[in-house]
Protein backbone atom coordinates (compact mmCIF):
# COMPACT_ATOMS: atom_id res chain seq x y z
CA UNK A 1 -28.90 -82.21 -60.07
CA UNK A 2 -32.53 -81.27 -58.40
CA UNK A 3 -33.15 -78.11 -56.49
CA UNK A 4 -34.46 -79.56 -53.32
CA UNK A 5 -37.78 -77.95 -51.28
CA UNK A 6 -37.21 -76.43 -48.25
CA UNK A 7 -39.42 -77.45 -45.19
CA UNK A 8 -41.00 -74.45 -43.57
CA UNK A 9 -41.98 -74.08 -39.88
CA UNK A 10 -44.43 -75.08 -38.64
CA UNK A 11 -43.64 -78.68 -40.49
CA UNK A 12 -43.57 -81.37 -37.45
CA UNK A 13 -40.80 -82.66 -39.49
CA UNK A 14 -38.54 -80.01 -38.76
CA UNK A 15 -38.59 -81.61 -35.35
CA UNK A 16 -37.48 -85.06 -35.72
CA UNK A 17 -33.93 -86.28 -34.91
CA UNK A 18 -31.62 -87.40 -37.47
CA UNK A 19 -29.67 -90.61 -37.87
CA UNK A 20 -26.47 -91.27 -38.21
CA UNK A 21 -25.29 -91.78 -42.05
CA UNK A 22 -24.16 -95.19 -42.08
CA UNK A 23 -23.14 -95.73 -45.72
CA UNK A 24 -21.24 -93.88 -47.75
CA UNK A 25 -22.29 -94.32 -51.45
CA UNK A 26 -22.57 -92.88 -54.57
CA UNK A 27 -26.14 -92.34 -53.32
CA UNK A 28 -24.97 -89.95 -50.47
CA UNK A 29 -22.63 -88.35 -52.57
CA UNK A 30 -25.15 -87.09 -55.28
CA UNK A 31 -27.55 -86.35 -52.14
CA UNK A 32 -24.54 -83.62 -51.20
CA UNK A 33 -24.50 -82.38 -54.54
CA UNK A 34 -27.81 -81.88 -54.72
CA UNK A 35 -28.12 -80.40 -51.18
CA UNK A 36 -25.48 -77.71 -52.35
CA UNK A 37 -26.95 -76.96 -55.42
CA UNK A 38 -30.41 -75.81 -52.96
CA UNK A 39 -27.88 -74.23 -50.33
CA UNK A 40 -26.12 -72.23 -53.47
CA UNK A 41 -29.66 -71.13 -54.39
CA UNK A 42 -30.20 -68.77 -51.50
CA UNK A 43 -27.72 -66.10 -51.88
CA UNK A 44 -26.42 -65.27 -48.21
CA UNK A 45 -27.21 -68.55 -46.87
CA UNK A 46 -23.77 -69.83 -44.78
CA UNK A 47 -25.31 -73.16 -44.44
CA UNK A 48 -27.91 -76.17 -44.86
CA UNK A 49 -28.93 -79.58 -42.94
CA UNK A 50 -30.25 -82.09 -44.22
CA UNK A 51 -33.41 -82.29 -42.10
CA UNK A 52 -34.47 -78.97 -43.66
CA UNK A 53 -35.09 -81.12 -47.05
CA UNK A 54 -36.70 -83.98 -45.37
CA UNK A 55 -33.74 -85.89 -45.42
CA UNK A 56 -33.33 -87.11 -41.53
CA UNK A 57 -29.81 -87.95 -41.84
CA UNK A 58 -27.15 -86.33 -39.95
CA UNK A 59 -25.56 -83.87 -42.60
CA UNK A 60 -24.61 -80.40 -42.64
CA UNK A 61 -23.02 -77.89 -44.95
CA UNK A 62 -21.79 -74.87 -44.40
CA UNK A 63 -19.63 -71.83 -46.13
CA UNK A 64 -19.03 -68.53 -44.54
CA UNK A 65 -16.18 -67.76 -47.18
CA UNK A 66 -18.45 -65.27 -48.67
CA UNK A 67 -18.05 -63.25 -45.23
CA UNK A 68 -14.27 -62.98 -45.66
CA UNK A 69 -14.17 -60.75 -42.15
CA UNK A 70 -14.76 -64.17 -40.52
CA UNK A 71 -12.03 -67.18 -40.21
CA UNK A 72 -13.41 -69.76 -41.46
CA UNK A 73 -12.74 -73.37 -43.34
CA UNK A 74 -14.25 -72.56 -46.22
CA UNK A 75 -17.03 -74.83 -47.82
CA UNK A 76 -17.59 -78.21 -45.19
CA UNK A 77 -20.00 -80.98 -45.24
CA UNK A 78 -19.85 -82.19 -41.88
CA UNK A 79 -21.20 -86.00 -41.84
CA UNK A 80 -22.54 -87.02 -38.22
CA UNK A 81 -20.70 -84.34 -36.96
CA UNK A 82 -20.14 -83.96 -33.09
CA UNK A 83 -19.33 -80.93 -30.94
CA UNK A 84 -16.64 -82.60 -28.58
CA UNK A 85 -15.24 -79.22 -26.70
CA UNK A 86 -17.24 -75.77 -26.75
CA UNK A 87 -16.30 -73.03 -24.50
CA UNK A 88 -17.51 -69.16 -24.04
CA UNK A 89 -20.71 -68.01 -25.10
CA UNK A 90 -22.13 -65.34 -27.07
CA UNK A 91 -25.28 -63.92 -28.06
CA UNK A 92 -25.82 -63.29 -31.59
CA UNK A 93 -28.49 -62.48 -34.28
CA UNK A 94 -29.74 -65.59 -35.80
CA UNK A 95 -32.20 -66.63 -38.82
CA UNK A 96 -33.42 -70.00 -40.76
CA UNK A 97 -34.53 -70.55 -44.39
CA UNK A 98 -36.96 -73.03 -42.70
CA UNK A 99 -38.31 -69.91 -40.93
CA UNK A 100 -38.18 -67.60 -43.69
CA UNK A 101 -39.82 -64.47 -41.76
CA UNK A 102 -37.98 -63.81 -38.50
CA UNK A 103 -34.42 -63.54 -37.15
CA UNK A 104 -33.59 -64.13 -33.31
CA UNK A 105 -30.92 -63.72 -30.80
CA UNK A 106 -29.63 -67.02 -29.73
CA UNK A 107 -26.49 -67.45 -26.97
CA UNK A 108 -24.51 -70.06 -28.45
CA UNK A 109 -20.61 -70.90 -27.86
CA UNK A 110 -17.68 -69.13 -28.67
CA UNK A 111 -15.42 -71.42 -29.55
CA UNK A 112 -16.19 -75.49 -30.59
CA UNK A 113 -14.74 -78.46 -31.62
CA UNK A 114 -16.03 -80.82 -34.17
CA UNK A 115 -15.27 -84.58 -35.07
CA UNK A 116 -17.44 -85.16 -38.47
CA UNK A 117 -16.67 -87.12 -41.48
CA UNK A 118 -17.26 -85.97 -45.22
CA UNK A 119 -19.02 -87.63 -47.89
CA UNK A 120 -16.22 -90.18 -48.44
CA UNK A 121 -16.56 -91.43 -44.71
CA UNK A 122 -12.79 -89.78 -44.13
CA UNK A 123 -12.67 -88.34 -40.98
CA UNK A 124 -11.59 -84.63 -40.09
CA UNK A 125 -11.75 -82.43 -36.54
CA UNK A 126 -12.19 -78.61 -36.80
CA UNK A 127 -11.56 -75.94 -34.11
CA UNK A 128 -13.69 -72.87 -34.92
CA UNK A 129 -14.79 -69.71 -33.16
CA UNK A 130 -16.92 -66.97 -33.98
CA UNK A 131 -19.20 -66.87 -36.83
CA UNK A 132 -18.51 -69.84 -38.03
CA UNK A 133 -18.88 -71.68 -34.17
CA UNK A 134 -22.65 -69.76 -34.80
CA UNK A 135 -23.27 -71.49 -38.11
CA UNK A 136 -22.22 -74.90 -37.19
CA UNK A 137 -24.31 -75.00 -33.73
CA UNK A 138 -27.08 -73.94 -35.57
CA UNK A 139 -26.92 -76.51 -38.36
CA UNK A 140 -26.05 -79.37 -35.83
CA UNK A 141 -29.30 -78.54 -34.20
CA UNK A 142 -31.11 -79.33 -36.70
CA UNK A 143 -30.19 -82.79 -36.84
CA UNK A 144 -31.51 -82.74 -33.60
CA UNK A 145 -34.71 -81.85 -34.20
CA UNK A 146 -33.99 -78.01 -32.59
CA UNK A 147 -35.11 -74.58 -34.28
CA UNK A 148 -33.45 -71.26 -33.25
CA UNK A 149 -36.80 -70.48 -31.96
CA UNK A 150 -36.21 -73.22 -29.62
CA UNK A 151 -33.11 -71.26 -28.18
CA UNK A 152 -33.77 -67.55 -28.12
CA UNK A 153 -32.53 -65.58 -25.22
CA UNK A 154 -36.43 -64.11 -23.98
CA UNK A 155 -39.55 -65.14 -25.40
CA UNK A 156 -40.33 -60.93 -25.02
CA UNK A 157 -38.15 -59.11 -27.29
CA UNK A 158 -35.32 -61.92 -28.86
CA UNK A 159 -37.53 -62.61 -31.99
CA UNK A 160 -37.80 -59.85 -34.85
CA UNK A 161 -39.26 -59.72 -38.19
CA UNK A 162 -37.00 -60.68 -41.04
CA UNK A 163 -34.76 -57.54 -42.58
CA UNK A 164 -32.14 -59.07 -43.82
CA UNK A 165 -30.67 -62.79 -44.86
CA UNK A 166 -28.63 -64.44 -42.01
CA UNK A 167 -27.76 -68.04 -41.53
């Protein structure tokens, strides 16, 4: 399995939309794999798109098991995934391992919905709140060509140099 490379802001590529995945083969299954492996590598990371490895197809993973204070679904890889009910919003602390040096506070929504398939086309709905909601916003923008810097709250004080490791 490779270790994929991680494309950094200010890459244009980072903001290019995704496509849908169309086939599910062998091929897409070792590209999971191999985008899990890179995910894995980043100890704190809760989840990974593939536009962030030049890969502008719409898939996302994302585990925030390791944060057992949160409900969650445990490890998902969300294939074309869409957000068909959101409600409530929140602001929260946000950061990007394709912007490696700053967090930001992002309002997102509380609670979503999401149709995606996995990698053997089978698909699966999801009701999620908190934490997890946060993650899986964040990694659907991505397919959409969006940044958290794209969303913070005030271009003033919402964006802070990196302390810690968040999504």
């Amino acid at each position: 399995m490779a270790h994929l490379d991680i494309l950094l802001y200010p890459d244009k590529r980072l903001k290019q939309t995704s496509q849908p995945v169309k086939e599910f083969s062998e091929n897409l299954k070792k590209f999971v794999r191999d985008l899990e492996k890179t995910f894995r590598s980043f100890p704190g990371c809760v989840g990974m798109a593939a536009p962030q490895v030049a890969r502008f197809e719409r898939i996302v993973l994302v585990d925030i098991s390791q944060k057992p204070q949160h409900a969650n679904h445990g490890f998902l890889v969300l294939i074309n995934p869409e957000i068909t009910f959101f409600e409530g919003s929140s602001i929260g602390r946000e950061g990007c391992l394709s912007v490696p040096d700053y967090t930001g506070k992002v309002e997102r929504a509380k609670s979503i919905t999401i149709e995606a398939l996995n990698e053997n086309g089978d698909k699966h709905v999801f009701q999620m709140s908190g934490y997890e909601a946060r993650a899986v916003q964040h990694e659907i923008d991505h397919l959409d060509g969006k940044l958290f810097l794209d969303r913070l709250v005030s271009r003033r004080n919402a964006l802070s140099k990196r302390t810690e490791l968040s999504i």
